[in-house]
Protein backbone atom coordinates (compact mmCIF):
# COMPACT_ATOMS: atom_id res chain seq x y z
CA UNK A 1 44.77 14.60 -10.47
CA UNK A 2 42.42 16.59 -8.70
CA UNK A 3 42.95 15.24 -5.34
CA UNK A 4 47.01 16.15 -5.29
CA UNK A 5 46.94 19.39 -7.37
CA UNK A 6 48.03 22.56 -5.44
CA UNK A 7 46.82 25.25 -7.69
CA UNK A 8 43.94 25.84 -9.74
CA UNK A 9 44.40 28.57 -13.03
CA UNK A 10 41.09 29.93 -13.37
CA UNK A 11 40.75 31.57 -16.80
CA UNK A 12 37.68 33.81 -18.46
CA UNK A 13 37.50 33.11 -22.47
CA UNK A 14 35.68 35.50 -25.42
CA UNK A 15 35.24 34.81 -28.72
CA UNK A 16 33.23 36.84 -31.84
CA UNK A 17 31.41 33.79 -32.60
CA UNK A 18 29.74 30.31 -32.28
CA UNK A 19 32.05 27.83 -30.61
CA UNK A 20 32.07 24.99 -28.74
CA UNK A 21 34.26 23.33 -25.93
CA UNK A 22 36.12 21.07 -28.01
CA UNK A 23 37.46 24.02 -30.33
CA UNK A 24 38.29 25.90 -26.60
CA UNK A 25 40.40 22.67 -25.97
CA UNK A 26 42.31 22.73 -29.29
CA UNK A 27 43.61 26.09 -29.28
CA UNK A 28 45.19 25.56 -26.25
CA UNK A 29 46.80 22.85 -27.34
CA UNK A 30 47.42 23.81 -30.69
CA UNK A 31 48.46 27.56 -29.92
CA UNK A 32 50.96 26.96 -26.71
CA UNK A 33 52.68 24.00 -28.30
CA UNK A 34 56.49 24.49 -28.39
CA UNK A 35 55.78 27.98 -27.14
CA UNK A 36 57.40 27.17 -23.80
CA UNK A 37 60.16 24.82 -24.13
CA UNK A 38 59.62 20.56 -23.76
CA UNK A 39 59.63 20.66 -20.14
CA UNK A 40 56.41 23.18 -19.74
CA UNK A 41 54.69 21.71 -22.97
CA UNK A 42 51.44 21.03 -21.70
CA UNK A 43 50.53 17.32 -23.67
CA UNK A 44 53.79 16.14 -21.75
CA UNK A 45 52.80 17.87 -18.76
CA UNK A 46 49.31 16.02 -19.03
CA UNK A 47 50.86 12.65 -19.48
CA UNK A 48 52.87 12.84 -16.49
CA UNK A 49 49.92 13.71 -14.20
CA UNK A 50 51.87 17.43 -13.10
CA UNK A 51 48.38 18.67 -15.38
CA UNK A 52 45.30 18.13 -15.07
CA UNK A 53 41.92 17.91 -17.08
CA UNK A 54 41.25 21.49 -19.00
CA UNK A 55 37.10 22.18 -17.90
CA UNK A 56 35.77 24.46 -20.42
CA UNK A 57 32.35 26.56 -19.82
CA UNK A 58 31.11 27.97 -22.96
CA UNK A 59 27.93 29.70 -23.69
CA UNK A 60 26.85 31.61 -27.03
CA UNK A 61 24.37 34.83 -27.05
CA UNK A 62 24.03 37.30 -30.08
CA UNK A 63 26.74 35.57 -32.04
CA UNK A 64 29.55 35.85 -29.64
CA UNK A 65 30.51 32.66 -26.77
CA UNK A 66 31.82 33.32 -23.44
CA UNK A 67 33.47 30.82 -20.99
CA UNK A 68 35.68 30.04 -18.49
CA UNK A 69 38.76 27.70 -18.12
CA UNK A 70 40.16 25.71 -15.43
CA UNK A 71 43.30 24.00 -15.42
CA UNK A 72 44.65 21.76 -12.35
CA UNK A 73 48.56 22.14 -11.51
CA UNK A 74 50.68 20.03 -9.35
CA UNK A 75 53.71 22.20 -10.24
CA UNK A 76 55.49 25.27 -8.45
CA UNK A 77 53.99 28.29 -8.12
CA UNK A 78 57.15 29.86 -10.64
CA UNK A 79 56.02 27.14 -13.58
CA UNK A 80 52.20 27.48 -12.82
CA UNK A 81 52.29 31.39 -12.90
CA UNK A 82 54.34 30.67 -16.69
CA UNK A 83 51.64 28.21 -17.42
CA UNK A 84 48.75 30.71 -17.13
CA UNK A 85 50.32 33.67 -18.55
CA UNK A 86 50.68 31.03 -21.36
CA UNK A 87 47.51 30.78 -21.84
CA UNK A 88 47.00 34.66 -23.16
CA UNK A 89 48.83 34.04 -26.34
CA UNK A 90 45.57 32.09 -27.41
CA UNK A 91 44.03 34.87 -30.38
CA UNK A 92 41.89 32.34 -32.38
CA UNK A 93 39.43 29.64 -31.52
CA UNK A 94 38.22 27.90 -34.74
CA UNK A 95 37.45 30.62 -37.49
CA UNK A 96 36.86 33.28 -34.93
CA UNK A 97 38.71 35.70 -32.98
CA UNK A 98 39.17 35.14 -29.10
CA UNK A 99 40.64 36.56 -26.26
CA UNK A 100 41.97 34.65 -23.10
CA UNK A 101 42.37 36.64 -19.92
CA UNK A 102 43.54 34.96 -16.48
CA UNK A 103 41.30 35.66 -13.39
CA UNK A 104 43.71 34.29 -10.35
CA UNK A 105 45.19 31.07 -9.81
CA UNK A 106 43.89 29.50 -6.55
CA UNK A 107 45.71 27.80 -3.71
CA UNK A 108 44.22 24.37 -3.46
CA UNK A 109 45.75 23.93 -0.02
CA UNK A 110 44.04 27.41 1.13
CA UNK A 111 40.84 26.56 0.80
CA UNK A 112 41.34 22.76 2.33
CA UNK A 113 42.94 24.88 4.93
CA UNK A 114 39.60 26.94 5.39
CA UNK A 115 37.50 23.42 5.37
CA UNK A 116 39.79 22.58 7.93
CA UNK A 117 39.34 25.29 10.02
CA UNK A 118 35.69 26.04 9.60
CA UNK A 119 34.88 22.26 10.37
CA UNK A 120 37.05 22.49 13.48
CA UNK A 121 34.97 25.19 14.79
CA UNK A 122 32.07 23.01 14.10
CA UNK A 123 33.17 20.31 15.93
CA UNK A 124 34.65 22.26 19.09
CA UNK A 125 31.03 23.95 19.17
CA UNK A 126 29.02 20.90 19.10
CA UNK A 127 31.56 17.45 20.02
CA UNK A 128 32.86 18.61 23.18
CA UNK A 129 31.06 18.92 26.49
CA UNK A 130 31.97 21.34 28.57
CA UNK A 131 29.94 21.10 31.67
CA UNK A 132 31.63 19.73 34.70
CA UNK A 133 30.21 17.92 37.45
CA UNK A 134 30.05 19.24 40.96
CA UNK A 135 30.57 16.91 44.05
CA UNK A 136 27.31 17.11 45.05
CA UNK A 137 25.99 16.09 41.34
CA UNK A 138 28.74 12.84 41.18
CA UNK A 139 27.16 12.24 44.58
CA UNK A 140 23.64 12.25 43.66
CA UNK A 141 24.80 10.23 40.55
CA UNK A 142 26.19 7.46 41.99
CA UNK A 143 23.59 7.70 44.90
CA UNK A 144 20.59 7.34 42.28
CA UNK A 145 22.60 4.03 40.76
CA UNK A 146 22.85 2.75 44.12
CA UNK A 147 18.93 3.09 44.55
CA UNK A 148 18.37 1.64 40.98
CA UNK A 149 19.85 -1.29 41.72
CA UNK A 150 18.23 -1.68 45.68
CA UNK A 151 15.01 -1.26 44.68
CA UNK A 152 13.38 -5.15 43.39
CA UNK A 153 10.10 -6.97 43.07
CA UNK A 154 7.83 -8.53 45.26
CA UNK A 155 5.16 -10.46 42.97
CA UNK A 156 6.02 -7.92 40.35
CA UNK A 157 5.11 -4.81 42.93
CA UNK A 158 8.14 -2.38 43.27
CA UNK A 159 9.63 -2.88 46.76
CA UNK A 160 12.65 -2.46 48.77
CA UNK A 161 15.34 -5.14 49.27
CA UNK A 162 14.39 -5.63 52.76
CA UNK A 163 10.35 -6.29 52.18
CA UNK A 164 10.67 -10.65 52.24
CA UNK A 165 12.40 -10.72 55.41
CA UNK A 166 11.25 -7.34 57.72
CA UNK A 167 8.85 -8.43 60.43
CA UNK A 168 7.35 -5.19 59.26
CA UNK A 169 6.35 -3.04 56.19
CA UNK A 170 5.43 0.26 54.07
CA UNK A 171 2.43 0.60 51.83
CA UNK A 172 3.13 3.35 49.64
CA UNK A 173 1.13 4.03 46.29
CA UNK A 174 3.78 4.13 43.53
CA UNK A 175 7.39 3.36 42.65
CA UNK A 176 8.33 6.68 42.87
CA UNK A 177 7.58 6.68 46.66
CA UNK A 178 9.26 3.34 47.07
CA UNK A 179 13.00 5.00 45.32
CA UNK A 180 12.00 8.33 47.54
CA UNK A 181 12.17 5.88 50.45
CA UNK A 182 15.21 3.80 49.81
CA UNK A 183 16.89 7.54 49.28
CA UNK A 184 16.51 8.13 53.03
CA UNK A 185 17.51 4.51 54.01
CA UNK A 186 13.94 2.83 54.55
CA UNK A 187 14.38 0.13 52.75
CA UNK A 188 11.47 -1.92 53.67
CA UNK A 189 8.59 0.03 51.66
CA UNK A 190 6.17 -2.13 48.75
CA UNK A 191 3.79 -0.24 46.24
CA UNK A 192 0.48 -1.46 45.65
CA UNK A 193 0.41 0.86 41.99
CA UNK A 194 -2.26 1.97 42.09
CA UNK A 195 -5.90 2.11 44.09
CA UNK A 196 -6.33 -1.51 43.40
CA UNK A 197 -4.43 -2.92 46.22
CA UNK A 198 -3.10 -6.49 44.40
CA UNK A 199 -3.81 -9.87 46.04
CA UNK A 200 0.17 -10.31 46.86
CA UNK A 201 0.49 -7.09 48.78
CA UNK A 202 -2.84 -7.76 50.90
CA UNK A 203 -1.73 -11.58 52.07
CA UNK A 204 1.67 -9.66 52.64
CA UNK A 205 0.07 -7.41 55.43
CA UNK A 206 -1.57 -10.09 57.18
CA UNK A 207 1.42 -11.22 59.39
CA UNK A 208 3.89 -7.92 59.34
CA UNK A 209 3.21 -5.16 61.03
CA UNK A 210 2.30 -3.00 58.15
CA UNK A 211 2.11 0.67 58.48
CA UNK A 212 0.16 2.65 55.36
CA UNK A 213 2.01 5.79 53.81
CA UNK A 214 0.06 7.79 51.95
CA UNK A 215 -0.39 10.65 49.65
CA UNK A 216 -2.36 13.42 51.36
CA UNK A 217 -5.12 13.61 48.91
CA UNK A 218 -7.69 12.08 47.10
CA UNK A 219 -5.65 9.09 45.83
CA UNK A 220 -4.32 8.38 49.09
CA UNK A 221 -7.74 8.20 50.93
CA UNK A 222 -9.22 5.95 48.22
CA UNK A 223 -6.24 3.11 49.10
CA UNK A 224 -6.80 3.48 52.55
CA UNK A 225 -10.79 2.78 52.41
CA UNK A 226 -9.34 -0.41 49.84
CA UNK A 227 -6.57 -1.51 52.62
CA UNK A 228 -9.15 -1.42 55.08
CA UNK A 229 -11.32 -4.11 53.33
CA UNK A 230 -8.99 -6.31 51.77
CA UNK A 231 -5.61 -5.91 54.32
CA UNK A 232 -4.48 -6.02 57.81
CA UNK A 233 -3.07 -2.33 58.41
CA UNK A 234 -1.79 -1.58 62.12
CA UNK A 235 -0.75 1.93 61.62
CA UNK A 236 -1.26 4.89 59.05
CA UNK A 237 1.06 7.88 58.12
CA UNK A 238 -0.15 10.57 55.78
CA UNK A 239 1.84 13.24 53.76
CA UNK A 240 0.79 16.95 54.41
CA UNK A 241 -2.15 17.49 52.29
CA UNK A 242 -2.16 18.00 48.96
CA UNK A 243 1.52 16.66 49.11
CA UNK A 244 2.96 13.19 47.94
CA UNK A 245 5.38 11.01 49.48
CA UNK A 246 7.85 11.35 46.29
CA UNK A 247 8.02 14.78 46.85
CA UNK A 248 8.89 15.08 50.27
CA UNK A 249 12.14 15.52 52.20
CA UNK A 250 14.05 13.20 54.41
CA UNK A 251 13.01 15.38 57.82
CA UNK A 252 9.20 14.99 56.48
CA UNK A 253 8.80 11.36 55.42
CA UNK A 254 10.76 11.10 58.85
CA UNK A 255 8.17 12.82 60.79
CA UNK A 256 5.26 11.61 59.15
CA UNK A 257 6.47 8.41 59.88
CA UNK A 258 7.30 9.31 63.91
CA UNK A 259 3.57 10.71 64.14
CA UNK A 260 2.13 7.35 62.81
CA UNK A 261 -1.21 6.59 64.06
CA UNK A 262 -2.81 3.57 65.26
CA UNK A 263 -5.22 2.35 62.22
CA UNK A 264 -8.56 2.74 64.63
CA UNK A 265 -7.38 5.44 66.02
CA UNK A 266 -7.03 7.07 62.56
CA UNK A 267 -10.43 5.41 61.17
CA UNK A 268 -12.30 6.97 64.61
CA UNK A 269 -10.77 10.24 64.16
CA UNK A 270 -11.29 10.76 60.61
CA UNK A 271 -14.93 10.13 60.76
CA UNK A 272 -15.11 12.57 64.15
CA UNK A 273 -14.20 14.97 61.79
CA UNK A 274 -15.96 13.83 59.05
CA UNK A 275 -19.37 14.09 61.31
CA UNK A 276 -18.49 17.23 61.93
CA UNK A 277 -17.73 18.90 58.75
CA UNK A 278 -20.10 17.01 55.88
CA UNK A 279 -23.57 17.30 57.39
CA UNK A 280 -24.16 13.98 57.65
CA UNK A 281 -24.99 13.72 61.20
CA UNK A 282 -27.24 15.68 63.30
CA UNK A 283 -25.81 18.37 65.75
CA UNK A 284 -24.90 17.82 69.22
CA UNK A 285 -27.27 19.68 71.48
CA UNK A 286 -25.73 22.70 72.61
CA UNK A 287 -23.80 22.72 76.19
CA UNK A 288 -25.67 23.98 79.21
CA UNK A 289 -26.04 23.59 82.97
CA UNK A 290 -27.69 20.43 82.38
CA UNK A 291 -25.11 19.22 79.88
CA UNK A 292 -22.34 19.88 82.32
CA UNK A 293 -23.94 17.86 85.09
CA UNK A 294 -24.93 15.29 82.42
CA UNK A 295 -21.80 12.80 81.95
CA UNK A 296 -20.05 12.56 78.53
CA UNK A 297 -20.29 9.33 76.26
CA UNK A 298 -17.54 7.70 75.90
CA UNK A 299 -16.44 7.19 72.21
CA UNK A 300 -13.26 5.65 71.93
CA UNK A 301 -13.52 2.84 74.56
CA UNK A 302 -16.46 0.83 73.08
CA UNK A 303 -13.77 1.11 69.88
CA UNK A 304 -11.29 -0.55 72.01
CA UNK A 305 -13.64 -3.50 72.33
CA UNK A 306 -14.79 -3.25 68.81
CA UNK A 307 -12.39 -1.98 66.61
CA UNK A 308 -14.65 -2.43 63.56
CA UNK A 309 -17.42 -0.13 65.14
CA UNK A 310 -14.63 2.68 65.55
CA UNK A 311 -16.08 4.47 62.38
CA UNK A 312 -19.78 3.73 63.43
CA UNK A 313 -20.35 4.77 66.67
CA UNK A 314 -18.17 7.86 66.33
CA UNK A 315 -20.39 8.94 63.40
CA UNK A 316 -23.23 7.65 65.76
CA UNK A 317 -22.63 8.77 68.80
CA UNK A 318 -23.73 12.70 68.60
CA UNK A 319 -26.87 11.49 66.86
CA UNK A 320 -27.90 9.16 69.61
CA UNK A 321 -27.13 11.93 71.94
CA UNK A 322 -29.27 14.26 70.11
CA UNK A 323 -31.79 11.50 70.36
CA UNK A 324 -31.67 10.98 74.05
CA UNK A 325 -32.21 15.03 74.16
CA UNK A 326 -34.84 14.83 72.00
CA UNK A 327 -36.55 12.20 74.09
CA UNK A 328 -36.20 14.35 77.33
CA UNK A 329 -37.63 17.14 76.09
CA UNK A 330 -40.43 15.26 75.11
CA UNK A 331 -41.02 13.46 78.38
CA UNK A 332 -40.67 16.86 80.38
CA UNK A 333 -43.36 18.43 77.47
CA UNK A 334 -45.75 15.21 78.72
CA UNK A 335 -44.81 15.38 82.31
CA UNK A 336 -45.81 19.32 82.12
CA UNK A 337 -49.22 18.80 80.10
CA UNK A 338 -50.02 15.52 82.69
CA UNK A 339 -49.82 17.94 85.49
CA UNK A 340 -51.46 20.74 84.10
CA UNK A 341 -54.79 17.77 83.74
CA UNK A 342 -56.09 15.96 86.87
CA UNK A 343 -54.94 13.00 88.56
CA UNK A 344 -57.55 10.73 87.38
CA UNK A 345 -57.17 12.05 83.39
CA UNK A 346 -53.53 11.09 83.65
CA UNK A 347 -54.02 7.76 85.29
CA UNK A 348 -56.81 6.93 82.52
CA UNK A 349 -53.78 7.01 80.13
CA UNK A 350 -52.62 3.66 78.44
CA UNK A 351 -49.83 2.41 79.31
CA UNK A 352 -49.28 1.08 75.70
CA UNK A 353 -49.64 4.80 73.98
CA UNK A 354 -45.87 6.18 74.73
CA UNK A 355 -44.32 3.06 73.15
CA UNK A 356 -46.55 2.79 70.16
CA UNK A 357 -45.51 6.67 69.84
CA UNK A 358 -42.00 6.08 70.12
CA UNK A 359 -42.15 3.27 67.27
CA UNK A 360 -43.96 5.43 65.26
CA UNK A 361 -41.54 7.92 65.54
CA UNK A 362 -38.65 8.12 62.78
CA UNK A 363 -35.25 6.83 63.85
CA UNK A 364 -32.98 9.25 63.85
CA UNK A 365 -29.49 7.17 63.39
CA UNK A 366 -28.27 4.94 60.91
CA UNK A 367 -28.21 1.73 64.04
CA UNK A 368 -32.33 2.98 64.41
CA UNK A 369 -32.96 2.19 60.95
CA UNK A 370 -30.67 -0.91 61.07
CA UNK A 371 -33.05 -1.69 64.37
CA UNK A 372 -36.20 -0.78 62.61
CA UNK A 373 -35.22 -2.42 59.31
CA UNK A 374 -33.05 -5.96 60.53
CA UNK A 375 -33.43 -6.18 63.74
CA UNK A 376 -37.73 -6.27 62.92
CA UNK A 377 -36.92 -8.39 60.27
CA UNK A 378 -39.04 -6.09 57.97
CA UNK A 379 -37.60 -8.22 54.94
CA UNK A 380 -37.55 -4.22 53.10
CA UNK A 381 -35.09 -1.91 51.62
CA UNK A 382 -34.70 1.67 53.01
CA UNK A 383 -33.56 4.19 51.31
CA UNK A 384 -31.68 7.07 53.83
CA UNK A 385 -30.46 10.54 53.14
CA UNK A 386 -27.42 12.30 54.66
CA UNK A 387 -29.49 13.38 57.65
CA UNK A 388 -30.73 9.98 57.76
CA UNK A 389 -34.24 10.95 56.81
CA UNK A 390 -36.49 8.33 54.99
CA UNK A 391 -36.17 8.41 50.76
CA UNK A 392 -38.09 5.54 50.34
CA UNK A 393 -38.93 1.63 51.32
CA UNK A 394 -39.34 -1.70 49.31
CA UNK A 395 -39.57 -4.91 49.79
CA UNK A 396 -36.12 -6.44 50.32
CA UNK A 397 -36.33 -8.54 46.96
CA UNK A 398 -36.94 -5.06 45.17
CA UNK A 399 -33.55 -3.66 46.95
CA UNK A 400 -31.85 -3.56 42.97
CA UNK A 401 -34.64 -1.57 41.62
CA UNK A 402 -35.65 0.54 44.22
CA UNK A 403 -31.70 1.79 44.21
CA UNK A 404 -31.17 2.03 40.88
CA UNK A 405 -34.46 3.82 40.69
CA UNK A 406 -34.24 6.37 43.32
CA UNK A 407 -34.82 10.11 42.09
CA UNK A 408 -32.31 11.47 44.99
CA UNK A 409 -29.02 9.28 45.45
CA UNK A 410 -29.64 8.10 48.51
CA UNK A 411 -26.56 8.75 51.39
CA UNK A 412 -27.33 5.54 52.75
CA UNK A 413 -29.10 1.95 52.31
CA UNK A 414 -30.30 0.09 55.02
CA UNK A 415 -31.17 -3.74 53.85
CA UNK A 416 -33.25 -7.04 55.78
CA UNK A 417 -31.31 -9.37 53.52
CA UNK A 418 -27.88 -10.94 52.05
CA UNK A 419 -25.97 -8.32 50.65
CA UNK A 420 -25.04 -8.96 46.98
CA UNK A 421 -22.46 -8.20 44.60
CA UNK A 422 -25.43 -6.86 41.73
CA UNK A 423 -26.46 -4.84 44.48
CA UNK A 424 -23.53 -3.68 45.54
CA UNK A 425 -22.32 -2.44 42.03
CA UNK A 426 -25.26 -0.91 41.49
CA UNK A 427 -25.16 0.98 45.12
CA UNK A 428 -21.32 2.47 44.27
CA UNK A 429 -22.75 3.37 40.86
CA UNK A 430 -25.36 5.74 42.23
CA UNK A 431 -22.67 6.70 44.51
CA UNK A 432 -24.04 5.78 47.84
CA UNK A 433 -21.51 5.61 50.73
CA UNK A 434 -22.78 3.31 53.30
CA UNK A 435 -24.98 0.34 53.21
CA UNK A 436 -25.91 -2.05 56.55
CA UNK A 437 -27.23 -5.33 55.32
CA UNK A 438 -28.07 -8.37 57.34
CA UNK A 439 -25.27 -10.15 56.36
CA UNK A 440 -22.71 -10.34 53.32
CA UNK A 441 -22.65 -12.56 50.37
CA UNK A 442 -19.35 -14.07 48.34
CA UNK A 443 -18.15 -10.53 46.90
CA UNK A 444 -15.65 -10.49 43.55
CA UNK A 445 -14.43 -7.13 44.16
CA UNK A 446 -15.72 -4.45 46.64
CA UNK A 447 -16.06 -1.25 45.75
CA UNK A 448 -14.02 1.54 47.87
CA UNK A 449 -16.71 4.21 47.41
CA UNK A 450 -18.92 2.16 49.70
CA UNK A 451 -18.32 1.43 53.04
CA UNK A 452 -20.25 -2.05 54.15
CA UNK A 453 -21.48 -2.76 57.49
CA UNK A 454 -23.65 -5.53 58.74
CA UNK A 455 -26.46 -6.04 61.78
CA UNK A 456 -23.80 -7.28 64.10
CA UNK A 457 -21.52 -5.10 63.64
CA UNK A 458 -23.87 -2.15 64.55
């Protein structure tokens, strides 16, 4: 009955005693029966569903009860107004005196219609959405799809489409630089994920011309020191620094890939700059007359022939520079005290005494060491600072200890022996960046904190 009445007769009741609901419920039966005529009498009204349930309320305090009374109607608003006013006849409930007074009869459909209209504000607030796309947004939409479904595998590496038949290649570090990539139509590019350049990706580079794009920081140098152990890289492109490939615009990963450097080229010039900035070299001599006469070492040429040494002798080549000015000074000093001393106190001089004293003196290059070290087949362990100065010397089958053991981390290790992986770990673990050993061993992983070199190679 509830769900198709129209109106609702809301009623307040008082009565000067105790009662209860069911004695609310018989006086309105009982007291408006025959009062309006057999078509408003409100038991037939019941039975044919035009009435609902009566809900009484009542509560007693102090002796009196007070309630309310609701009454469902599916009839007209003429016979429900007659209905309700019938309802204020009621003067007795049980033994005690009561009085009925209508509050309002309610409009069923008027408060659906505020559900209605209060739930269709809801729903136009939060179901519809209103933003429209731009062209350039459906663009960049169907764009990004486009590059979602280009991009695929290579081993399980995120690559372009293009990457199993190109005669050439991108390294890049992440898929995020492979997507930024197939956005300006390389298509081409592989990721290696990571500093640990996989297996798959390394025997890739080995016959494509593979060209290394990196971040310009920290991350970026680390993969390049990795490719340059494990891969074949011709050429290397670099992202401004502190910038990363993802993040870069179509006119920069364009240029950065136009100015693409030969990977010696790169190596040699990194390390130029390297010996110039970190200390780790000793100073050219400063220019002069002497120095302008003198002619200049070449630096890159013996590279050409070498392309392994690039890094070497480019660190190198100031030092032995600095050496060969050390040396002439030297010989002028003993040419100057010689003359200053008779002819036949200069002739009494062993021959023997200049090259004992230039053995005796230190080396002063990493390949002097090496020299000293290998090429005497000392069968020791030298221990080198960033200038190259002595930390300390063991015998070569105490290399392990005398590393892991050394009070200053040394800068460099120079070793009359097979080069190991124990002590190889144990070198990048005490952070030491270069280490020239007689020859190298069966390696499980190199470390790229350590750069390796061997006798023959210096």
């Amino acid at each position: 009955m509830d769900d198709t009445a129209k109106y609702l007769i809301h009623a307040d009741i008082t009565a000067d005693g105790v009662v209860e609901r069911s004695d609310v419920v018989g006086a309105i039966f009982g007291q408006t029966e025959g009062l309006l005529g057999d078509d408003l009498d409100l038991r037939d009204l019941q039975q044919s569903s035009k009435v609902g349930r009566i809900d009484v309320h009542v509560e007693s305090e102090q002796g009196q009860s007070f309630g309310t009374i609701t009454i469902a109607s599916s009839l007209d608003k003429v016979e429900t107004a007659i209905l309700a006013a019938s309802l204020e006849t009621i003067e007795r409930v049980g033994p005690c005196r009561a009085s009925v007074s209508v509050g309002n009869i309610e409009d069923v459909r008027a408060a659906k219609r505020r559900e209605v209209v209060d739930r269709a504000k809801e729903l136009l607030s939060s179901s519809f959405d209103e933003s429209v796309m731009t062209s350039r947004e459906i663009l960049e939409e169907v764009r990004q799809s486009v590059r979602v479904e280009d991009i695929a595998e290579y081993e399980g590496f995120p690559a372009g489409p293009n990457v199993t038949d190109s005669n050439a290649i991108i390294v890049v570090e992440g898929r995020a630089d492979v997507l930024t990539l197939l956005r300006y139509g390389v298509k081409n590019a592989i990721a290696v994920e990571g500093t640990n350049v996989p297996d798959a990706v390394a025997e890739l580079t080995q016959d494509r011309t593979t060209t290394a794009f990196l971040d310009g920081d920290r991350g970026g140098d680390l993969i390049l020191r990795e490719l340059e152990q494990v891969a074949d890289v011709d050429y290397v492109a670099v992202a401004p620094p502190g910038r990363s490939v993802e993040d870069l615009s179509r006119d920069e990963v364009m240029t950065a890939l136009r100015e693409k450097r030969p990977f010696d080229r790169f190596r040699n010039d990194e390390t130029v700059v390297a010996a110039a900035t970190d200390g780790s070299t000793l100073p050219a001599p400063e220019s002069d007359e002497s120095d302008a006469e003198r002619p200049v070492e070449p630096t890159i040429e013996a590279d050409e022939s070498t392309p392994d040494d690039a890094g070497t002798d480019s660190v190198e080549l100031p030092d032995e520079r600095s050496k060969g000015g050390l040396e002439d000074d030297v010989s002028e000093e003993a040419d100057a005290t010689s003359g200053s001393v008779d002819g036949e106190s200069a002739a009494e001089e062993p021959a023997e005494r200049d090259s004992d004293d230039e053995r005796a003196r230190e080396p002063e290059t990493l390949r002097g060491h090496a020299r000293a070290v290998i090429g005497d087949e000392s069968g020791t362990v030298r221990l080198l600072d960033d200038g190259f100065g002595v930390l300390g010397e063991a015998p070569a089958d105490e290399a392990f200890d005398a590393i892991e053991g050394a009070d200053a981390v040394p800068h460099a290790v120079v070793f009359d022996g097979t080069l190991s992986q124990r002590i190889l770990d144990v070198a990048a673990q005490r952070d030491v960046e270069q280490i020239v050993a007689r020859d190298e061993g069966e390696f499980v992983k190199k470390p790229t904190t350590v750069r390796i070199l061997t006798a023959d190679r210096l």
